[in-house]
PDB file of N, CA and C in Angstrom:
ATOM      1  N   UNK A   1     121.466 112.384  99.836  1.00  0.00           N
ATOM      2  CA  UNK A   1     120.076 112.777  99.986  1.00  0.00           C
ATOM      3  C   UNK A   1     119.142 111.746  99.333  1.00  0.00           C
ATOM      4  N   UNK A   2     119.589 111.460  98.038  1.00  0.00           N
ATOM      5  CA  UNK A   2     118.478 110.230  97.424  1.00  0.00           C
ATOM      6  C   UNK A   2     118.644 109.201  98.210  1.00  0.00           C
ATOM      7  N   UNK A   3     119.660 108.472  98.839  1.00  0.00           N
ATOM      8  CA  UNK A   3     119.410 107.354  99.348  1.00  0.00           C
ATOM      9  C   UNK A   3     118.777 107.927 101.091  1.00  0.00           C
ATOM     10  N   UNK A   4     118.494 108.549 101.461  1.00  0.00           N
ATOM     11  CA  UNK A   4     117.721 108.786 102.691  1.00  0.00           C
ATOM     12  C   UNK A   4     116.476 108.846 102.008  1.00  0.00           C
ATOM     13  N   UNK A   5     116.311 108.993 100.908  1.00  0.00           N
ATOM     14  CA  UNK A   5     114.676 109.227 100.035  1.00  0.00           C
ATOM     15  C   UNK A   5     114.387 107.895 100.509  1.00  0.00           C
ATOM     16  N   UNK A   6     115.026 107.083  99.792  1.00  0.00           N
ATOM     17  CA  UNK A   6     114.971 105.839  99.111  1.00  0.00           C
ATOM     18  C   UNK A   6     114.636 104.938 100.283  1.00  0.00           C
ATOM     19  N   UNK A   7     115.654 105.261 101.306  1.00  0.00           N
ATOM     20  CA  UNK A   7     115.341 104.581 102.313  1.00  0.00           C
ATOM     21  C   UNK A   7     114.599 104.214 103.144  1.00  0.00           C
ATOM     22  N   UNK A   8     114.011 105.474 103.639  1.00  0.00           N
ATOM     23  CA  UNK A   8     112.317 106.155 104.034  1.00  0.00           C
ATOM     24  C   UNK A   8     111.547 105.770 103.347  1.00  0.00           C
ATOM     25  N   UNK A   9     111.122 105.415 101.929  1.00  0.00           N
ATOM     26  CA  UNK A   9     110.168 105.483 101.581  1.00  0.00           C
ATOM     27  C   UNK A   9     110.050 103.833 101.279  1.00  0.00           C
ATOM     28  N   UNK A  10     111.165 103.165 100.641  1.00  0.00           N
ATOM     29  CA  UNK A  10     111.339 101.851 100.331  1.00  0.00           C
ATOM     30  C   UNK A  10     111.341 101.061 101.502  1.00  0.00           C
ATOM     31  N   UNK A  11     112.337 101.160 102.602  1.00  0.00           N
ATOM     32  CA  UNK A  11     112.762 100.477 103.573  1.00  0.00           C
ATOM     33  C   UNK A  11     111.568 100.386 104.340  1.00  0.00           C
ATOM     34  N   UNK A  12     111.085 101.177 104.696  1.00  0.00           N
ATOM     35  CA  UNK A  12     109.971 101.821 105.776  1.00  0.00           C
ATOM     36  C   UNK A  12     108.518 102.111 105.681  1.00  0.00           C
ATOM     37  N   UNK A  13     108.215 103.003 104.339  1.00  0.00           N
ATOM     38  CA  UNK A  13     106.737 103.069 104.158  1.00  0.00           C
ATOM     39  C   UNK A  13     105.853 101.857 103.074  1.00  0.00           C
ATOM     40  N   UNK A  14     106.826 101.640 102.271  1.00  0.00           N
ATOM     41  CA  UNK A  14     106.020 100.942 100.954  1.00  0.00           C
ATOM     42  C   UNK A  14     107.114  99.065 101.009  1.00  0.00           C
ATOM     43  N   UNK A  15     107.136  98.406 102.142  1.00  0.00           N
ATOM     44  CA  UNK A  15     107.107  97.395 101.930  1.00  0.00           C
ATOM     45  C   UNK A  15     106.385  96.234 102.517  1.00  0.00           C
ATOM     46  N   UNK A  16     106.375  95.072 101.987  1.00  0.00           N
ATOM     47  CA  UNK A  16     105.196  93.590 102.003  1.00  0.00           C
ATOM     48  C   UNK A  16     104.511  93.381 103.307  1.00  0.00           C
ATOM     49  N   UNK A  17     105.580  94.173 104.247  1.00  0.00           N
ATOM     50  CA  UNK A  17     104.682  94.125 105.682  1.00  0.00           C
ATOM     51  C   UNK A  17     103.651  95.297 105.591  1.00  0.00           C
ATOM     52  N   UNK A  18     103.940  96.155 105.388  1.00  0.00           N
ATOM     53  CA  UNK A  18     102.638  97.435 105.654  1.00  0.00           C
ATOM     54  C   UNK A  18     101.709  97.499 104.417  1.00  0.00           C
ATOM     55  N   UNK A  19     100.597  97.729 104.588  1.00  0.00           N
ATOM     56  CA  UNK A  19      99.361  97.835 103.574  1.00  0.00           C
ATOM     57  C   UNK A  19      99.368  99.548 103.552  1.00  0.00           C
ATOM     58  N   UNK A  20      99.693  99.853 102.456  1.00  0.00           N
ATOM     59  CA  UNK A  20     100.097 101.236 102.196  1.00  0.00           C
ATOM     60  C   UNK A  20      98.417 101.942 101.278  1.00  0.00           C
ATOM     61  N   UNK A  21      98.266 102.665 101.947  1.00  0.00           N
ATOM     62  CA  UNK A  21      97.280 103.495 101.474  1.00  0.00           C
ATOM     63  C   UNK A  21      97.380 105.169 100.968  1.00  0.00           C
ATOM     64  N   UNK A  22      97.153 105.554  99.739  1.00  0.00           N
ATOM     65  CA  UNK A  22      97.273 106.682  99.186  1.00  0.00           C
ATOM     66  C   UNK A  22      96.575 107.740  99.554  1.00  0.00           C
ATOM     67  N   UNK A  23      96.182 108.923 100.050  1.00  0.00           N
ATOM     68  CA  UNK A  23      94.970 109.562  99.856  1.00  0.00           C
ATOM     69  C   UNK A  23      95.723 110.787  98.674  1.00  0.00           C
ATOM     70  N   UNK A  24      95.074 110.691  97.705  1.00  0.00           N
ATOM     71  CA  UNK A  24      95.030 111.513  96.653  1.00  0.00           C
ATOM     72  C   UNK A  24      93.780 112.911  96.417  1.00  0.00           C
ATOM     73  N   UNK A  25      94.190 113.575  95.680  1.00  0.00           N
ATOM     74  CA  UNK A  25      92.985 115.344  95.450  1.00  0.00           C
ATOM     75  C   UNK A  25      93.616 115.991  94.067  1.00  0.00           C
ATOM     76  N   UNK A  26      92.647 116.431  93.739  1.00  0.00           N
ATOM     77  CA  UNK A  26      92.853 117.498  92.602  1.00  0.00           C
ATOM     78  C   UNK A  26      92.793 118.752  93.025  1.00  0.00           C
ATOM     79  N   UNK A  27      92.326 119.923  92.112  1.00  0.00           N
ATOM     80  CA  UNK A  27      92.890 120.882  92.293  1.00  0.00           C
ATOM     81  C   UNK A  27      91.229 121.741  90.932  1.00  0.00           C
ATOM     82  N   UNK A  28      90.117 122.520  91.433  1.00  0.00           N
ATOM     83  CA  UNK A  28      89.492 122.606  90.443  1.00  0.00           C
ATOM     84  C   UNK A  28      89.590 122.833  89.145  1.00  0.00           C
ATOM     85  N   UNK A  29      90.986 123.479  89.125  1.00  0.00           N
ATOM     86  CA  UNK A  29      91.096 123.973  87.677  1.00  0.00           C
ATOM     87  C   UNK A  29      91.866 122.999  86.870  1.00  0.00           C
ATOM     88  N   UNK A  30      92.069 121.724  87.617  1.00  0.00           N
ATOM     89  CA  UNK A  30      92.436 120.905  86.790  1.00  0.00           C
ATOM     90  C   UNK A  30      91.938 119.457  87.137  1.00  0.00           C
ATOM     91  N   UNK A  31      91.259 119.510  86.929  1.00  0.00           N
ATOM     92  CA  UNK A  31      90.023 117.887  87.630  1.00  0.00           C
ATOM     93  C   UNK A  31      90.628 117.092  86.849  1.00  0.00           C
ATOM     94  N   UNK A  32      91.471 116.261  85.510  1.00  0.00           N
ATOM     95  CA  UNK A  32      91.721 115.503  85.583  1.00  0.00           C
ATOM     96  C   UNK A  32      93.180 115.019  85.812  1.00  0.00           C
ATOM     97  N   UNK A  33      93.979 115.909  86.915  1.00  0.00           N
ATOM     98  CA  UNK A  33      95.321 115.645  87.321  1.00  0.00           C
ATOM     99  C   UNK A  33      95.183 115.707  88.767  1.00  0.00           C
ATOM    100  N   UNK A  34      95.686 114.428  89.180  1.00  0.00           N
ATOM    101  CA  UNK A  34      95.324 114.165  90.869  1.00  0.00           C
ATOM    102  C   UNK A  34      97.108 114.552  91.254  1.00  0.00           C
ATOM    103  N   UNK A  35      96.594 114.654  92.770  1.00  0.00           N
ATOM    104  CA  UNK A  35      98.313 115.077  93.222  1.00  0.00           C
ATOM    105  C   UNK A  35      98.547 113.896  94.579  1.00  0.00           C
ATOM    106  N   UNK A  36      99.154 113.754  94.725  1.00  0.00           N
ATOM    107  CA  UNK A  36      99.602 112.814  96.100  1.00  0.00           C
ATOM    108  C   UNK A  36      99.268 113.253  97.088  1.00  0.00           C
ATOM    109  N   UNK A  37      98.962 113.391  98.413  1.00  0.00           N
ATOM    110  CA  UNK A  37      98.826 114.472  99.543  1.00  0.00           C
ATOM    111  C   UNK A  37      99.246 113.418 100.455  1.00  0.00           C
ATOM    112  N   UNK A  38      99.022 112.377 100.777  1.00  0.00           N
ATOM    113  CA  UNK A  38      99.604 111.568 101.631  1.00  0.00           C
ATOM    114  C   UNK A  38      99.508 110.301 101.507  1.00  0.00           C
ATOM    115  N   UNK A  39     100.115 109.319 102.365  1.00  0.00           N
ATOM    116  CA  UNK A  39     100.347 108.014 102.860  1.00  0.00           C
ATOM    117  C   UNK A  39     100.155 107.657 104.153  1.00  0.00           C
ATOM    118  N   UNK A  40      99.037 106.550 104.321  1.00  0.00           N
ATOM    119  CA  UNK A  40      99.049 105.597 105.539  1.00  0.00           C
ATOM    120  C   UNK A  40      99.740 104.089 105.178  1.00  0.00           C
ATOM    121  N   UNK A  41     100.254 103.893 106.114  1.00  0.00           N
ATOM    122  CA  UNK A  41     100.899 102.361 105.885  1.00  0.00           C
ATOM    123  C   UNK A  41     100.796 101.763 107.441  1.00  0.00           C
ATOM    124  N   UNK A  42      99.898 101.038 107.816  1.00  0.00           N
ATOM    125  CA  UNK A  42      99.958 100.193 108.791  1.00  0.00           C
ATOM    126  C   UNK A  42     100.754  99.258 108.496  1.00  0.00           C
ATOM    127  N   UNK A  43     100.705  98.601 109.494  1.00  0.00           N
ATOM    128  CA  UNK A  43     100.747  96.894 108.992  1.00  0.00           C
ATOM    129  C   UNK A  43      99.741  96.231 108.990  1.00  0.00           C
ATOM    130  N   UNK A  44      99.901  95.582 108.235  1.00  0.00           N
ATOM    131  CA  UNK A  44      98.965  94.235 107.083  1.00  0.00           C
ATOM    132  C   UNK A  44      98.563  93.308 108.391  1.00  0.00           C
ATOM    133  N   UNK A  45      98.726  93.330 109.042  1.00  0.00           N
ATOM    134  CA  UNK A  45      97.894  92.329 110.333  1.00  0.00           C
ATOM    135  C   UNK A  45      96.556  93.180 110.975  1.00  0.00           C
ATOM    136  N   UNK A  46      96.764  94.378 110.816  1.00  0.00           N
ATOM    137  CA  UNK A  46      95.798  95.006 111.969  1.00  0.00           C
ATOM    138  C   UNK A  46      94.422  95.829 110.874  1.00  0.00           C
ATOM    139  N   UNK A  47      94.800  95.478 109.749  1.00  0.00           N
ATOM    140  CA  UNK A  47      94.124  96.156 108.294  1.00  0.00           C
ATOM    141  C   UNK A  47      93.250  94.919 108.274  1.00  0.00           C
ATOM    142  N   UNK A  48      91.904  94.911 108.371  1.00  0.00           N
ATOM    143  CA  UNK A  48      91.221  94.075 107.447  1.00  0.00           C
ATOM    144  C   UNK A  48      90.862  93.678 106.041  1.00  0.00           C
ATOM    145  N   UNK A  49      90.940  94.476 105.278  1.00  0.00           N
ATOM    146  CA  UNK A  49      90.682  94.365 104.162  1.00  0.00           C
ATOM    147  C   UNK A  49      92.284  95.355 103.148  1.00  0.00           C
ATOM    148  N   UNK A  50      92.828  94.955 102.458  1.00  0.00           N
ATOM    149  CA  UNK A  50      93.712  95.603 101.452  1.00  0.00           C
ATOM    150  C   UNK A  50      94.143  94.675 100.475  1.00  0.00           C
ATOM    151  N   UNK A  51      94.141  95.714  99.222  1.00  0.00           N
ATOM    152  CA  UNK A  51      94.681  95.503  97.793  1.00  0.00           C
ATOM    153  C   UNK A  51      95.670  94.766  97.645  1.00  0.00           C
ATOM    154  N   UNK A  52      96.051  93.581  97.321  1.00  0.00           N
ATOM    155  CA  UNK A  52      97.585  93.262  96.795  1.00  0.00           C
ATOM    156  C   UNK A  52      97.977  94.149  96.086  1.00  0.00           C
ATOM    157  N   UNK A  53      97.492  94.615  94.589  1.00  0.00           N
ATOM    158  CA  UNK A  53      98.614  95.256  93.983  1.00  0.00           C
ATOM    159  C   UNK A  53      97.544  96.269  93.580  1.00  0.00           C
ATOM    160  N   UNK A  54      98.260  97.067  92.724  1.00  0.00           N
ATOM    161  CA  UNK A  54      96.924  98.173  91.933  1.00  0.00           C
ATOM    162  C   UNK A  54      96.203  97.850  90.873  1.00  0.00           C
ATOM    163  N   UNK A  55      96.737  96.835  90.402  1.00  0.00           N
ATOM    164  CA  UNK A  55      95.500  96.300  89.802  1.00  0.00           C
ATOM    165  C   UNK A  55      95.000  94.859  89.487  1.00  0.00           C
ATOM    166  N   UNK A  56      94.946  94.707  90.721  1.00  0.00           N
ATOM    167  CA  UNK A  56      93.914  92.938  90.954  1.00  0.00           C
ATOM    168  C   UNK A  56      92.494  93.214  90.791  1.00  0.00           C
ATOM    169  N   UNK A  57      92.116  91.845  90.040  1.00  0.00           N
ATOM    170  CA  UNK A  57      91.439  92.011  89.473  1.00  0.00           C
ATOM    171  C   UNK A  57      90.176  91.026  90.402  1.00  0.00           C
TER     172      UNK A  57
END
């Protein structure tokens, strides 16, 4: 089961070809803990503008 995680998510969503985008949300009763809710990952050719890393400066 972990390596089908691993695989999916490493192999496929989060590598150097696709520009991976987060959309993140809270929850009111706790505004300063965000939760994951999803992932876009195009590819990096058809994206105009994206982040190298999370924190370039």
């Amino acid at each position: 089961m972990e390596e089908k995680l691993r695989e999916h998510w490493f192999d496929r969503m989060v590598t150097p070809e696709k520009a991976v985008h987060c959309f993140v949300g809270n929850v009111a009763a706790r505004p300063k803990t965000f939760l994951l809710l999803g992932l876009f990952y195009p590819q990096r050719d058809v994206v105009e503008n994206f982040q190298e890393s999370l924190f370039d400066l």
